[in-house]
Protein backbone atom coordinates (compact mmCIF):
# COMPACT_ATOMS: atom_id res chain seq x y z
CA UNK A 1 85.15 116.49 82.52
CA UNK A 2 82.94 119.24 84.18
CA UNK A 3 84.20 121.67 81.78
CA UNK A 4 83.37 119.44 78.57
CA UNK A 5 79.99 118.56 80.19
CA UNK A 6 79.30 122.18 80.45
CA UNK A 7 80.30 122.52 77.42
CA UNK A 8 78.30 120.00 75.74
CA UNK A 9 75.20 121.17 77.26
CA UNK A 10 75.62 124.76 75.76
CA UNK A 11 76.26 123.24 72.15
CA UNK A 12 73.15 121.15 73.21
CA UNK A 13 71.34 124.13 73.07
CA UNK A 14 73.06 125.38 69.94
CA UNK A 15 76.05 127.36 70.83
CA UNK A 16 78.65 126.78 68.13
CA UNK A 17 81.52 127.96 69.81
CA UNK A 18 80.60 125.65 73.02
CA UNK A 19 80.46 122.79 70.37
CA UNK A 20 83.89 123.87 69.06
CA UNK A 21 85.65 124.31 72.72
CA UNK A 22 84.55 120.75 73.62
CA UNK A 23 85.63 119.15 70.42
CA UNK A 24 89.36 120.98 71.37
CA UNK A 25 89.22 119.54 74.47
CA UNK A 26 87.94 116.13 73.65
CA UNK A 27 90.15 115.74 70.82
CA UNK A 28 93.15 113.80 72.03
CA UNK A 29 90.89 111.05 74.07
CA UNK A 30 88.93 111.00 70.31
CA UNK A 31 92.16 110.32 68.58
CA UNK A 32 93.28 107.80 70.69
CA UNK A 33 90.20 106.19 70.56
CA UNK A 34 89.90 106.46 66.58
CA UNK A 35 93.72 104.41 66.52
CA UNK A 36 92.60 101.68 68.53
CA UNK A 37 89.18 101.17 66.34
CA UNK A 38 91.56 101.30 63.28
CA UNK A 39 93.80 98.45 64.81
CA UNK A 40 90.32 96.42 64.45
CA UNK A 41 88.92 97.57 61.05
CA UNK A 42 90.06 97.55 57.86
CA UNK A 43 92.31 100.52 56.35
CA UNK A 44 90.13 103.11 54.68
CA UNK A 45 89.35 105.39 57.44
CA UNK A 46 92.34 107.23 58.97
CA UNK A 47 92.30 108.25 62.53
CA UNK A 48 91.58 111.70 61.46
CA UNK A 49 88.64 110.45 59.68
CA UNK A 50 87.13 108.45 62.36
CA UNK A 51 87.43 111.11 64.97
CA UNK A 52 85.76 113.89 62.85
CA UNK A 53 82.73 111.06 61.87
CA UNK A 54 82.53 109.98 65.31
CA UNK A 55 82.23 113.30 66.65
CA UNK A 56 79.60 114.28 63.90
CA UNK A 57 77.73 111.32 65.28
CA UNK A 58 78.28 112.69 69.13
CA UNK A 59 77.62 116.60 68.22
CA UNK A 60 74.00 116.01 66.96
CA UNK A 61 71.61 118.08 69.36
CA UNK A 62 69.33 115.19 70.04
CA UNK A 63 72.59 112.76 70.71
CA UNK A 64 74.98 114.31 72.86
CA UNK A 65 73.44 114.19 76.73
CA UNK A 66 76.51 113.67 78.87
CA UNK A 67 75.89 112.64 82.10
CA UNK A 68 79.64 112.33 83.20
CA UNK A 69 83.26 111.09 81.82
CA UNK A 70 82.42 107.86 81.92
CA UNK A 71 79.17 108.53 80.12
CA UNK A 72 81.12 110.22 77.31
CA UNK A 73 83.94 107.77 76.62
CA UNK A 74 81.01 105.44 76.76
CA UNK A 75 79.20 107.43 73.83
CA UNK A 76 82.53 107.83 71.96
CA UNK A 77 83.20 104.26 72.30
CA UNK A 78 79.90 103.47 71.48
CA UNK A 79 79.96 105.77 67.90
CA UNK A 80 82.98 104.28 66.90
CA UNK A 81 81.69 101.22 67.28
CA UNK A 82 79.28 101.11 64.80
CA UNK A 83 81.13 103.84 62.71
CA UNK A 84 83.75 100.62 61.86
CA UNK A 85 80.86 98.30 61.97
CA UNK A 86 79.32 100.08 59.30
CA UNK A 87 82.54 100.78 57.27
CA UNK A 88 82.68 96.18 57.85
CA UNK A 89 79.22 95.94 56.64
CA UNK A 90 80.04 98.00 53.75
CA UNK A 91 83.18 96.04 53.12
CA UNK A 92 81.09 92.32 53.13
CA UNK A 93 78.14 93.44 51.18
CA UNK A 94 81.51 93.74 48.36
CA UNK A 95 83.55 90.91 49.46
CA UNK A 96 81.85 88.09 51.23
CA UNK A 97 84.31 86.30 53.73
CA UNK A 98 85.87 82.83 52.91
CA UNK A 99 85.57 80.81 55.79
CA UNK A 100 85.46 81.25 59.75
CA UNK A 101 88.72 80.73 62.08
CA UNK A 102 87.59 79.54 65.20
CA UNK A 103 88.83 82.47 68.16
CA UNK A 104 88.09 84.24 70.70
CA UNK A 105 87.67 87.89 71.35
CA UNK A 106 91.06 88.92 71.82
CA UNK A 107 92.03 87.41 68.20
CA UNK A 108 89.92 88.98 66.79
CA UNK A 109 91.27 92.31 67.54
CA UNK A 110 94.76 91.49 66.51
CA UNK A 111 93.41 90.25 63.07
CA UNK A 112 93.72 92.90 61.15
CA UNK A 113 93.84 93.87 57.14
CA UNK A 114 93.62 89.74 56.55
CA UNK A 115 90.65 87.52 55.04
CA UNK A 116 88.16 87.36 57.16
CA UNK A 117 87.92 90.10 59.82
CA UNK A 118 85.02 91.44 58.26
CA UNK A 119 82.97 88.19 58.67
CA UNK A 120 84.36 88.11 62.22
CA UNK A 121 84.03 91.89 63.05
CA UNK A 122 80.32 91.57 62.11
CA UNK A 123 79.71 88.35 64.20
CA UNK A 124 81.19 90.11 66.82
CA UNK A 125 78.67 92.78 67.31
CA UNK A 126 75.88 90.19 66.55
CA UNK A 127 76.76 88.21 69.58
CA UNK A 128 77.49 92.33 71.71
CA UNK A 129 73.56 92.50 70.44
CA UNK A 130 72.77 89.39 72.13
CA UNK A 131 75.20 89.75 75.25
CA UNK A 132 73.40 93.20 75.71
CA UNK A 133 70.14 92.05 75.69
CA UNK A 134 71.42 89.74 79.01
CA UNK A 135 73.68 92.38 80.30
CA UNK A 136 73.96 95.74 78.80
CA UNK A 137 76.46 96.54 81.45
CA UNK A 138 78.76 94.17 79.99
CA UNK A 139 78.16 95.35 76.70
CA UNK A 140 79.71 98.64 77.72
CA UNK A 141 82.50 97.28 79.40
CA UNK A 142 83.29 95.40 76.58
CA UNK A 143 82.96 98.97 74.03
CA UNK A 144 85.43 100.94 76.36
CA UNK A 145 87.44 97.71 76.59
CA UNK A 146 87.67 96.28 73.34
CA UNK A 147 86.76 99.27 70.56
CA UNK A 148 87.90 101.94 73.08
CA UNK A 149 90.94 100.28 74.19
CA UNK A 150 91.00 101.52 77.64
CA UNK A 151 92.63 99.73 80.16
CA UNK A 152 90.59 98.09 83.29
CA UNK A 153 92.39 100.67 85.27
CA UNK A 154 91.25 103.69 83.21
CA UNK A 155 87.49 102.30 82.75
CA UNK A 156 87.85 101.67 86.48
CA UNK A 157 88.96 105.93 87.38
CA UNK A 158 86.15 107.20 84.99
CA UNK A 159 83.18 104.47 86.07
CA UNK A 160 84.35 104.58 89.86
CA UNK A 161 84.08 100.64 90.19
CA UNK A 162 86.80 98.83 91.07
CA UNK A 163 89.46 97.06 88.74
CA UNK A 164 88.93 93.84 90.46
CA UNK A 165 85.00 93.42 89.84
CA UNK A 166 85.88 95.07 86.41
CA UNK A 167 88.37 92.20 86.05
CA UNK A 168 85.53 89.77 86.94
CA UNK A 169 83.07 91.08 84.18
CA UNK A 170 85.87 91.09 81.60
CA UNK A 171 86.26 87.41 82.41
CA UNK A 172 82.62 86.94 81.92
CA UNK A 173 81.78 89.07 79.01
CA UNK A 174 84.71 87.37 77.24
CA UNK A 175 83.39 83.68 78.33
CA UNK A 176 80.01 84.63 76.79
CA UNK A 177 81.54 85.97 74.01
CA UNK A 178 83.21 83.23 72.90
CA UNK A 179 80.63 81.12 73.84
CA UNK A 180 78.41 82.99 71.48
CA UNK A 181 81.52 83.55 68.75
CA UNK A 182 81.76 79.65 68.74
CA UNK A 183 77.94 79.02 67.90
CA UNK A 184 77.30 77.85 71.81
CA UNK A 185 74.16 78.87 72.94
CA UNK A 186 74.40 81.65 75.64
CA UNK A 187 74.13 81.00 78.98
CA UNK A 188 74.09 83.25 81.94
């Protein structure tokens, strides 16, 4: 990641071809990114797509300070997020939902393309506001985790923390979660 970060800060300070070498080398992490958000929101934006918008969203000069790796997937994760949230707003303000399944977060993400996962998608980052606003930590977690689909064992190489007390905010950013998901108020 010391290349990219080098990188980053050179198209930072306007160097198009710094911009371009970084988005080569960033690409395949992007794209595998971009699939997972698309196994959460609705068809309409191809992988392609959401790679090339989420990277628009990462390349501006004024957004793209990267600290580290884990910083970066965090930003990536982070711009796709509310590149499908917006596509799901978008979708509602046409189609309003018809009715709310109760489920937690992991349904959620294997409810795809059917009535509904609009409603549930924008819930969703309604109770992420709220969660971060107790925990931001968990928030992030939760953006590599669930709209990133990393693995506890990748979060845990690029953050440096270990799987186990990873493990243990999963568990709790899920409990609150569907806490919040159910209408329960939150509770630390």
């Amino acid at each position: 990641m010391g290349e990219v970060s080098v990188l980053l800060a050179a198209a930072n300070a306007g160097d198009r071809a710094a911009s371009d070498r970084a988005f080569e080398l960033v690409y395949a992490d992007l794209k595998r990114l971009a699939r997972r958000q698309l196994r959460i929101a609705s068809p309409g934006h191809g992988a392609t797509s959401l790679v090339h918008e989420a990277w628009l969203k990462l390349a501006r000069p004024d957004a793209m300070n990267v600290n580290d790796r884990e910083h970066f997937f965090a930003l990536a994760a982070r711009a796709m997020r509310q590149l499908v949230i917006d596509h799901a707003r978008n979708r509602a303000a046409v189609k309003r939902g018809s009715g709310q399944i109760d489920e937690d977060l992991d349904a959620v993400a294997t409810r795809v393309g059917s009535v509904g996962d609009t409603d549930r998608l924008l819930e969703l980052d309604q109770a992420l506001e709220r969660l971060g606003a107790m925990d931001p930590q968990l928030v992030r977690l939760v953006e590599m985790r669930f709209f990133a689909g990393l693995e506890l064992s990748e979060i845990a190489d690029v953050s440096g923390r270990s799987e186990r007390s990873l493990k243990r905010d999963w568990r709790k950013a899920r409990a609150v979660l569907h806490a919040n998901l159910d209408g329960s108020d939150l509770h630390d």
